[in-house]
Protein backbone atom coordinates (compact mmCIF):
# COMPACT_ATOMS: atom_id res chain seq x y z
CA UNK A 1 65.94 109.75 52.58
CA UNK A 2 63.34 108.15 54.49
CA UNK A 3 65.45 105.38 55.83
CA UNK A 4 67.11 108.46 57.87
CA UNK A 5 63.99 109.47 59.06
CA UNK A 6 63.71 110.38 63.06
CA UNK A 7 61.53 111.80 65.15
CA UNK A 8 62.97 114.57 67.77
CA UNK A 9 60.52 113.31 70.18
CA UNK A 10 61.97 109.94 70.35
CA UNK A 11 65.43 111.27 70.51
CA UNK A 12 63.83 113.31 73.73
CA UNK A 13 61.90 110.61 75.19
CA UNK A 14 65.59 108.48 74.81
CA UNK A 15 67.26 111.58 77.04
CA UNK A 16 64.26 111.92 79.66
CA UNK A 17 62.74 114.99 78.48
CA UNK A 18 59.57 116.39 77.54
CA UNK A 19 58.36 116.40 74.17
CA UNK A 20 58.10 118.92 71.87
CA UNK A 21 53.85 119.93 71.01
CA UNK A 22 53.20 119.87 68.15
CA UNK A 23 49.51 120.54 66.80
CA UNK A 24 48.86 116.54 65.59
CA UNK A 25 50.59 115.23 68.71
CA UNK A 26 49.56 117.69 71.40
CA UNK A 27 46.70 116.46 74.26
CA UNK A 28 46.84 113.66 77.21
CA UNK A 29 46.52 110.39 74.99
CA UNK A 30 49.85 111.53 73.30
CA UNK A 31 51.37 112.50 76.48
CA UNK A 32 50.15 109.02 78.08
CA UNK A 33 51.85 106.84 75.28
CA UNK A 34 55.20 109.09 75.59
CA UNK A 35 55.25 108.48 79.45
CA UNK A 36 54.66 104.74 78.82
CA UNK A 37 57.88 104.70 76.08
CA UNK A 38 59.80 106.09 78.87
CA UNK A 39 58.72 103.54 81.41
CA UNK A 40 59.35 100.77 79.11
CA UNK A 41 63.10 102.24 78.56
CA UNK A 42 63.25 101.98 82.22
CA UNK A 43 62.11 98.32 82.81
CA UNK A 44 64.00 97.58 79.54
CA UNK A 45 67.25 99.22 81.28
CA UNK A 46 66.64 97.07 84.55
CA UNK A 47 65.97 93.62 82.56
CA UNK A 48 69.04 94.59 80.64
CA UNK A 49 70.98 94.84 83.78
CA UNK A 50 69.81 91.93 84.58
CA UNK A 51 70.76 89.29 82.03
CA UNK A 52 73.48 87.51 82.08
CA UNK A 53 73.19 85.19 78.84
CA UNK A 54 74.17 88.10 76.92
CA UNK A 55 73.35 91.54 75.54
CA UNK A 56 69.78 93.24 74.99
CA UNK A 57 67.10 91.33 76.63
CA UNK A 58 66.06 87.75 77.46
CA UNK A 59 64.23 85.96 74.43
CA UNK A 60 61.60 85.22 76.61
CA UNK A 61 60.55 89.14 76.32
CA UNK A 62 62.39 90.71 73.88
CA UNK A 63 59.19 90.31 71.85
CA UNK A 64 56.41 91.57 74.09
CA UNK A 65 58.74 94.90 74.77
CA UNK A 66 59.63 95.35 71.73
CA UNK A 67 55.74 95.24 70.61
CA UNK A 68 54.84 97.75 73.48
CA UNK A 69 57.82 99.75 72.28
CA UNK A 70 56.40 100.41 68.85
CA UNK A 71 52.84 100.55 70.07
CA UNK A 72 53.64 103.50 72.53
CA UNK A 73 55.57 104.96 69.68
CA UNK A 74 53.15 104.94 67.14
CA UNK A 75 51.00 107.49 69.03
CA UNK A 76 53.98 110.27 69.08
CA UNK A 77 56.26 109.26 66.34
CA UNK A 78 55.42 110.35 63.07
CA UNK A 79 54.04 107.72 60.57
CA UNK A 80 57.50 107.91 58.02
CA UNK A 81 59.71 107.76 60.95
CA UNK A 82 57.85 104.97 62.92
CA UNK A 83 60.09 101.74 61.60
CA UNK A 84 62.85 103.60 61.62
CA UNK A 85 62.52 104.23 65.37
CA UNK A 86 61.05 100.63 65.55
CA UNK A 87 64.17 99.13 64.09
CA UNK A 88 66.46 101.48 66.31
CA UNK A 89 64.80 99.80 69.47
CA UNK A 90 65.44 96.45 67.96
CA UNK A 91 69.29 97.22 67.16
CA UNK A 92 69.65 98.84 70.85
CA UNK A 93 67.13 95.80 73.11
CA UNK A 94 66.83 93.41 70.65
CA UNK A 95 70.31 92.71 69.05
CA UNK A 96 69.54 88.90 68.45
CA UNK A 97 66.75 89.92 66.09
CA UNK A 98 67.28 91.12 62.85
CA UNK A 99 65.87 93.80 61.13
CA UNK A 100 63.33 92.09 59.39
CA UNK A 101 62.14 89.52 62.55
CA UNK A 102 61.76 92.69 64.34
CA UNK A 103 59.64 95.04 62.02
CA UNK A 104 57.47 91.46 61.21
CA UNK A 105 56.82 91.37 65.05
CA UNK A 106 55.24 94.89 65.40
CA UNK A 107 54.32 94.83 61.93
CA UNK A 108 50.53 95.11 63.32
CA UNK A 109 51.06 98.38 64.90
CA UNK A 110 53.45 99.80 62.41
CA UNK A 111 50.56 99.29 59.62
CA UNK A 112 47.76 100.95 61.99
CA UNK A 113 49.72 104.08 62.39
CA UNK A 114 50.11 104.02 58.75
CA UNK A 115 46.14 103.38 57.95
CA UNK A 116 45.21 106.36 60.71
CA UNK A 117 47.74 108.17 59.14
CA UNK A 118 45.91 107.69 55.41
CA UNK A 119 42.43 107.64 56.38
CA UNK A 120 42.55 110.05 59.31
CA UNK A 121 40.82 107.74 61.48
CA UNK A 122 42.06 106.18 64.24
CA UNK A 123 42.96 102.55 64.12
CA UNK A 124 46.39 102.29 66.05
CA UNK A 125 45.90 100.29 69.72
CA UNK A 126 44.52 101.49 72.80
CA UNK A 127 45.53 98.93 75.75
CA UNK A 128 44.68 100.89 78.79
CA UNK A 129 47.23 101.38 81.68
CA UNK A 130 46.20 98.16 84.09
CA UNK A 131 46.18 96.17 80.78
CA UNK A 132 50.16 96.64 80.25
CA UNK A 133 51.21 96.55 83.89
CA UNK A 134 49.24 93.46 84.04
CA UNK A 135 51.22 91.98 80.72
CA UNK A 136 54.56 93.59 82.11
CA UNK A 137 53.94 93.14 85.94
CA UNK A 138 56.61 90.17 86.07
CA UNK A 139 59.30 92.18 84.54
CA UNK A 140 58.93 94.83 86.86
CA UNK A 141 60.89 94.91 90.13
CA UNK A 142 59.02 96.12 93.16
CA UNK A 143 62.54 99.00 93.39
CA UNK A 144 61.82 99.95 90.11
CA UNK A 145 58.00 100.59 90.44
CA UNK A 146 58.37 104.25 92.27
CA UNK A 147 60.20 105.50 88.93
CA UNK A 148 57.23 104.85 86.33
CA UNK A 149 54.57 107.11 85.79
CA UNK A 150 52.10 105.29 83.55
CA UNK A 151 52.87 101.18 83.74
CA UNK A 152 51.73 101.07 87.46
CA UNK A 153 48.72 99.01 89.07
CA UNK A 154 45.35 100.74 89.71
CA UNK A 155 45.55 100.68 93.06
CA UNK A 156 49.19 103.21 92.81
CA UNK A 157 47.26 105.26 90.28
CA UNK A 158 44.63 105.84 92.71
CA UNK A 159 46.59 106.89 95.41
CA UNK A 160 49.02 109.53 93.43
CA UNK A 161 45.84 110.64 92.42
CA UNK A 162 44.51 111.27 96.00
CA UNK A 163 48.11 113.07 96.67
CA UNK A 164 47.92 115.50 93.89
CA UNK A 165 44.44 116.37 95.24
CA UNK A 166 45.61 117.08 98.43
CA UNK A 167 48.69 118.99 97.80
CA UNK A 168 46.89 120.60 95.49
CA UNK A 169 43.81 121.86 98.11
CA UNK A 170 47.07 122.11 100.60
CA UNK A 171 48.66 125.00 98.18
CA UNK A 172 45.14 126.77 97.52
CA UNK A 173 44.58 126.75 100.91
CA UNK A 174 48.23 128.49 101.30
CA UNK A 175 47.63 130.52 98.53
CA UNK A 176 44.14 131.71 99.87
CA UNK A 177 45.45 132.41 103.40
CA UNK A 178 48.26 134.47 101.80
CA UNK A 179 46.00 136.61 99.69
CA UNK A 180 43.73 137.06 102.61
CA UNK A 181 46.61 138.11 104.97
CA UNK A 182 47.76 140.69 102.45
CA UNK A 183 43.95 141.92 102.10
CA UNK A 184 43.97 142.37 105.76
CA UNK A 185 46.59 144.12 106.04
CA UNK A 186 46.07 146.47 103.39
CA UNK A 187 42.90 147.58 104.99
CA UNK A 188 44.57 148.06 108.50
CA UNK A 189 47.29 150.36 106.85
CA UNK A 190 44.17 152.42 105.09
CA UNK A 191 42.15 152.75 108.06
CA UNK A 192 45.51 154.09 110.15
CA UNK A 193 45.67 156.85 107.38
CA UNK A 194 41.68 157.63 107.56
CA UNK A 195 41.96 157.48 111.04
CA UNK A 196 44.47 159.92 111.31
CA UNK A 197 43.23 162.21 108.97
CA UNK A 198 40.18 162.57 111.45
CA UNK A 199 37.71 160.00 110.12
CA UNK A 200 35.44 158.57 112.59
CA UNK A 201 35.12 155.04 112.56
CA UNK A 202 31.90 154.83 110.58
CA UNK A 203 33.81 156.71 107.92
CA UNK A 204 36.03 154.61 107.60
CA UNK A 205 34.14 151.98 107.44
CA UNK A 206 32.18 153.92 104.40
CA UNK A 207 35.56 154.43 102.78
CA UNK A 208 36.83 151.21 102.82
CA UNK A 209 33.61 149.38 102.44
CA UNK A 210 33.67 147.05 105.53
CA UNK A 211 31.49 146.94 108.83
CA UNK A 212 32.23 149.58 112.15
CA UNK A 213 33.02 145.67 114.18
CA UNK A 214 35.89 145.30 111.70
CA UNK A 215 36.85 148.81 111.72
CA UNK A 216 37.18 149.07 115.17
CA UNK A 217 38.60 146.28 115.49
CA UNK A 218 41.65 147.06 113.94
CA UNK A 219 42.38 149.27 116.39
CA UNK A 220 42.33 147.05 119.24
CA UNK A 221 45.18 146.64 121.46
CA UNK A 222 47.23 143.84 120.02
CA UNK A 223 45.42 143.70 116.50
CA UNK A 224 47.78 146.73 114.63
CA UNK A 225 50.70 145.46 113.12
């Protein structure tokens, strides 16, 4: 049955969703290469769009996207399932090629996801994120750049970066003024009680563990709410 073979991740990739962890697919690398198969889907969707000689993609990078297709896949797809998914691509992007031409293109990656697979080492390839963008930077309109997550230029990466640190200080900071505010408050409700129960201010301030300045003033005019 192998030539029925598929992997549920692809199949969510495909739709846009998250994949499912497993325990040999679960940490960042895997997550990278899944976000990278669904960039490639979108710049394959736009180049698509784009050609008018007919369906799939241009000859002039059919090739090199189908290669990074099976390259991203062979680090969440699982080894039996990896030309299936491979040949899939090809029959969807790639209709000129047949099944054959398009396994022998990729046939590189397909047989180092097979060898890590055997040997339990790693041996499938690494390209790092500027490396692809640089390889795929023609076929990627500047409209289109704002949808992908991991084929983007350096210089992007750096600055989403640099916004996720500082909406993430700007919600601790929110979250850390909150929690003080409720703090606060509590205390001022527990010193009313004290106070009315006849505690002195020093008593309270024994009670509740905090210094007679902040004690007292709680009970300034204008400081009770």
């Amino acid at each position: 049955y192998k030539d029925k073979i598929r992997d549920i991740n692809v199949l969510r990739a495909n739709k846009g969703l998250k994949p499912v962890r497993k325990a040999n697919t679960a940490g960042s690398i895997y997550a990278r290469w899944y976000l990278v198969y669904q960039d490639l889907l979108i710049i394959i969707e736009c180049q698509v769009a784009l050609n008018k000689k007919g369906p799939g993609l241009p000859a002039g990078m059919r090739d090199l996207l189908l290669y990074h297709l099976a390259n991203a896949l062979s680090w969440f797809t699982i080894s039996d399932a990896l030309e299936n998914e491979v040949a899939e691509c090809a029959r969807k992007f790639t209709p000129s090629l047949s099944h054959q031409e398009a396994l022998s293109y990729c046939s590189s990656v397909i047989n180092r996801a097979k060898k890590t697979q055997i040997e339990g080492k790693e041996h499938r390839y690494r390209y790092r994120r500027e490396t692809i963008y640089r390889e795929l930077e023609d076929l990627i309109p500047e409209e289109v750049l704002p949808r992908l997550r991991a084929i983007i230029p350096n210089e992007l990466a750096r600055e989403r970066k640099l916004e996720r640190t500082l909406e993430s200080r700007r919600e601790k900071g929110i979250a850390e003024r909150a929690i003080y505010r409720e703090s606060l408050q509590t205390n001022k409700s527990k010193a009313i009680e004290l106070k009315a129960q006849g505690l002195k201010y020093k008593e309270i301030a024994l009670e509740l563990n905090l210094s007679i300045d902040t004690i007292k003033g709680y009970f300034r005019k204008g400081v009770l709410v």
